[in-house]
Protein backbone atom coordinates (compact mmCIF):
# COMPACT_ATOMS: atom_id res chain seq x y z
CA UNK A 1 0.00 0.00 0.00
CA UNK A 2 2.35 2.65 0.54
CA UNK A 3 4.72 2.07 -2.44
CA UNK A 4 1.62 2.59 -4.15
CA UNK A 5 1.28 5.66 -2.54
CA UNK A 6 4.81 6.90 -3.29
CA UNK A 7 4.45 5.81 -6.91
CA UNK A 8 0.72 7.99 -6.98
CA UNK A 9 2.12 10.41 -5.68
CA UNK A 10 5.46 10.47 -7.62
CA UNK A 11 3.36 10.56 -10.72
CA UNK A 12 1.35 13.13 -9.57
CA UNK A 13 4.34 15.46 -9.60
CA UNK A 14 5.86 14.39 -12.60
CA UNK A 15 2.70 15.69 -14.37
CA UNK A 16 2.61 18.44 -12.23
CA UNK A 17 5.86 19.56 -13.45
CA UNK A 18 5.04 18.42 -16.94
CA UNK A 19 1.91 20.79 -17.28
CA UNK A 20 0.97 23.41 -15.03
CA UNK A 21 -1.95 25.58 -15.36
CA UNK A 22 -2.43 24.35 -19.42
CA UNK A 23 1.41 25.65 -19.23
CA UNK A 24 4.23 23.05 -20.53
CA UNK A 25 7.93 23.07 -18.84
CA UNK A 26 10.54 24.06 -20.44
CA UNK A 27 11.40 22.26 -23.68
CA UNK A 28 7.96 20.85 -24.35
CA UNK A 29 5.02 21.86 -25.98
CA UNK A 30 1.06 20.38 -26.34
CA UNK A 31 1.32 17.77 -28.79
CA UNK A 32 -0.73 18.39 -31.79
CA UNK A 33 -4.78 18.43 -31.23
CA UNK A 34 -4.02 17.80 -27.81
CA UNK A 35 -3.87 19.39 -24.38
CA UNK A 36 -0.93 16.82 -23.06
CA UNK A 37 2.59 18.25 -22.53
CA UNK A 38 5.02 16.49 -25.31
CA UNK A 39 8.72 16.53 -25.48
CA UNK A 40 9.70 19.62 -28.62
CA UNK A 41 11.59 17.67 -31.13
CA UNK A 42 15.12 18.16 -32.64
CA UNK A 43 15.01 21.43 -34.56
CA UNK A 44 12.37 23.28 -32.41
CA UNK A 45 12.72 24.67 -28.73
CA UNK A 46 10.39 26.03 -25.99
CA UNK A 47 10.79 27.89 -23.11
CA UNK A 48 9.36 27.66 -19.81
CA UNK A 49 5.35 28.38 -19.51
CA UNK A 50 4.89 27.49 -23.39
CA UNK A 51 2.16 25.70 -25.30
CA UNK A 52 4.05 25.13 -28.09
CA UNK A 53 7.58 24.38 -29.34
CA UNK A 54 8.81 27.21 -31.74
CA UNK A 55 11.33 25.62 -34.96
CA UNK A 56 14.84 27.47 -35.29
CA UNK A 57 15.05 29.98 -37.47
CA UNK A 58 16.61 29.38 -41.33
CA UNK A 59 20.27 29.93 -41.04
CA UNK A 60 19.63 27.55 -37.86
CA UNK A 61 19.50 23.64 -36.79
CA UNK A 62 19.29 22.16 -33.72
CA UNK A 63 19.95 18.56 -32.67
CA UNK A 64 18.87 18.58 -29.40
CA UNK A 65 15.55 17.21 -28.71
CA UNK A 66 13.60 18.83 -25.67
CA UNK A 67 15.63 22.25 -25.46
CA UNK A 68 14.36 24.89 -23.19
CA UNK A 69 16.05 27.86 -25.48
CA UNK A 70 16.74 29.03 -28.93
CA UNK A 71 20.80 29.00 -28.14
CA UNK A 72 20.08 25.71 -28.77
CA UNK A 73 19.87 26.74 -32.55
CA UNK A 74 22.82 26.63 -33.66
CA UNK A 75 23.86 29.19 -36.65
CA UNK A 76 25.36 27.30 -40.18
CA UNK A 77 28.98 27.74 -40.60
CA UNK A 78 30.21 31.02 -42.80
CA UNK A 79 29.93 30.21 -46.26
CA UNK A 80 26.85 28.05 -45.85
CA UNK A 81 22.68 29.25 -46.03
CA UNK A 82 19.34 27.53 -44.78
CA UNK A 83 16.13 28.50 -45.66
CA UNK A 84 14.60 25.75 -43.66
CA UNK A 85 12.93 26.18 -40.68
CA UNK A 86 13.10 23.70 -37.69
CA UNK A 87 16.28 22.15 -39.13
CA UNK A 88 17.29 19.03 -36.80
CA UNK A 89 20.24 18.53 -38.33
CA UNK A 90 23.36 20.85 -40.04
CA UNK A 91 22.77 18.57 -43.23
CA UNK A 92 20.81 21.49 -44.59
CA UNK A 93 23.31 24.37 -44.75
CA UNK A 94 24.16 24.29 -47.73
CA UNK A 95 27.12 26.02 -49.22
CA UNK A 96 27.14 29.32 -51.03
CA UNK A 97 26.99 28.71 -54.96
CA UNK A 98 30.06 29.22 -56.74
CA UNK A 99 30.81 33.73 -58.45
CA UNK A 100 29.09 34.16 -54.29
CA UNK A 101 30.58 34.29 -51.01
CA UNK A 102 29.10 34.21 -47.79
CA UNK A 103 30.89 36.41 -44.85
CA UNK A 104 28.41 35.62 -41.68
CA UNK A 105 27.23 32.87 -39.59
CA UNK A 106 23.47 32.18 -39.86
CA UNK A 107 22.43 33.05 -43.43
CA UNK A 108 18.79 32.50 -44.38
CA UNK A 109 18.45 32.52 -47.38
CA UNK A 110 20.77 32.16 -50.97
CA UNK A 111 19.97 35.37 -51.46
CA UNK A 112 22.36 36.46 -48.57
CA UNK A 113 25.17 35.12 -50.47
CA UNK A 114 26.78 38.00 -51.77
CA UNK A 115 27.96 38.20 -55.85
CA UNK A 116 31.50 38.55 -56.62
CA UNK A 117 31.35 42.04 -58.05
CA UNK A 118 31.42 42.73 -62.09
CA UNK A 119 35.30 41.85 -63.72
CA UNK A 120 35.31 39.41 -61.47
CA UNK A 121 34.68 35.22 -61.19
CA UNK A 122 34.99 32.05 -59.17
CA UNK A 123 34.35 28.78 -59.08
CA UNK A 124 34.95 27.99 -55.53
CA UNK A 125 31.66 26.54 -53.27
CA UNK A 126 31.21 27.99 -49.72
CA UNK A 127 34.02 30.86 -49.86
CA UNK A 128 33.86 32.76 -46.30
CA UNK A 129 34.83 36.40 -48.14
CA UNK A 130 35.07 38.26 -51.42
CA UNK A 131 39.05 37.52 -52.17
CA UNK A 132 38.21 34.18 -53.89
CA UNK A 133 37.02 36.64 -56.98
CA UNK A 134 39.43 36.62 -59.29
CA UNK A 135 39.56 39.47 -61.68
CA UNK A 136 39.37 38.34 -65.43
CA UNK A 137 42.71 38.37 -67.21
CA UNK A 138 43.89 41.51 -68.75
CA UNK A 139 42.21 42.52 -71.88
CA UNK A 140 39.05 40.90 -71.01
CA UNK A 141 36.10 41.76 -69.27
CA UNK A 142 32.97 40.59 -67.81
CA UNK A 143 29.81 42.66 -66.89
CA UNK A 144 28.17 40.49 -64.98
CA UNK A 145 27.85 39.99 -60.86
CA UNK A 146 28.02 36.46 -59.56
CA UNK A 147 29.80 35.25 -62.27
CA UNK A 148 31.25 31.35 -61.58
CA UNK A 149 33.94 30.78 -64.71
CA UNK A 150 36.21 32.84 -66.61
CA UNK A 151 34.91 32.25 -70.07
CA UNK A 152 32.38 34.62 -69.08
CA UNK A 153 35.14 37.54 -69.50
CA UNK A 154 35.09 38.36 -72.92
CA UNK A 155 37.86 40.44 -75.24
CA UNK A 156 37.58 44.03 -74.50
CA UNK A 157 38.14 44.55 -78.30
C-alpha cells in the first residue's frame, strides 16, 4: 500500500511539473490536437510556460531534442545558407553557390550570399569572403555579378 502511494504520488508530480496551469515546462510543448505536454523535437525549442515548441530559425539547426532555449539553434557555418525552418540537423546548410561568397554565420536565405562584383569570377563553393574573386585576365572583361567561370570575361576589343 504505501509504495503505491509513493508511486501515486510520484506521478502526480511528474505531471505536475510536466503541465501546469495548461502551461508546458521548459522544452515541451502540447502535442498536436491535444492538451498533453510532449517533449519539442530536434530542430524546435520552448521555453518555460509554453504551449508550443517554436522551430529554429533558417540559417539555424538544432539537434537537441527537448531544449528549453533558442541558443540551442545553432547558426550554419560562414559560407553556408538555410532557408529551412526547424532544421534538426546541419545537413541542410548548404554552401554558397560558386561567383558568391558568404561572410556571416546564420544566413537564411541564398539570397544572402553575396555576388562577386562585375570583372570578377569564381568557381569555388562555400568561400567565407570576397578575395576568392578573381579578376578576369587583362584585356578581357565581364559585366556580370556572380559570375562562376572565366569564359564569361570576354575580349575588351
Amino acid at each position: 500500500m504505501a509504495a503505491r502511494l509513493v508511486l501515486l504520488l510520484v506521478a502526480a508530480a511528474w505531471q505536475s511539473s510536466v503541465a501546469s496551469d495548461a502551461h508546458c515546462q521548459a522544452g515541451y510543448g502540447y502535442a498536436p490536437n491535444s492538451s498533453t505536454c510532449a517533449q519539442c523535437g530536434a530542430g524546435t525549442w520552448s521555453a518555460e510556460g509554453s504551449t508550443e515548441c517554436t522551430r529554429c530559425v533558417p540559417g539555424t539547426w538544432s539537434t537537441v531534442a527537448g531544449a528549453g532555449s533558442q541558443s540551442t539553434c545553432t547558426k550554419c557555418s560562414v559560407g553556408t545558407w538555410s532557408s529551412q525552418e526547424g532544421s534538426p540537423t546541419p545537413d541542410s546548410c548548404q554552401k554558397c553557390p560558386a561567383g558568391t561568397w558568404g561572410g556571416a554565420e546564420g544566413l537564411g536565405s541564398l539570397e544572402q550570399c553575396m555576388k562577386c562584383s562585375a570583372g570578377t569570377w569564381s568557381s569555388e563553393l562555400g568561400a567565407t569572403d570576397d578575395s576568392v574573386c578573381s579578376a578576369c585576365p587583362a584585356g578581357t572583361w565581364n559585366g556580370v555579378t556572380g559570375s562562376n567561370n572565366r569564359t564569361h570575361c570576354i575580349d575588351c576589343s
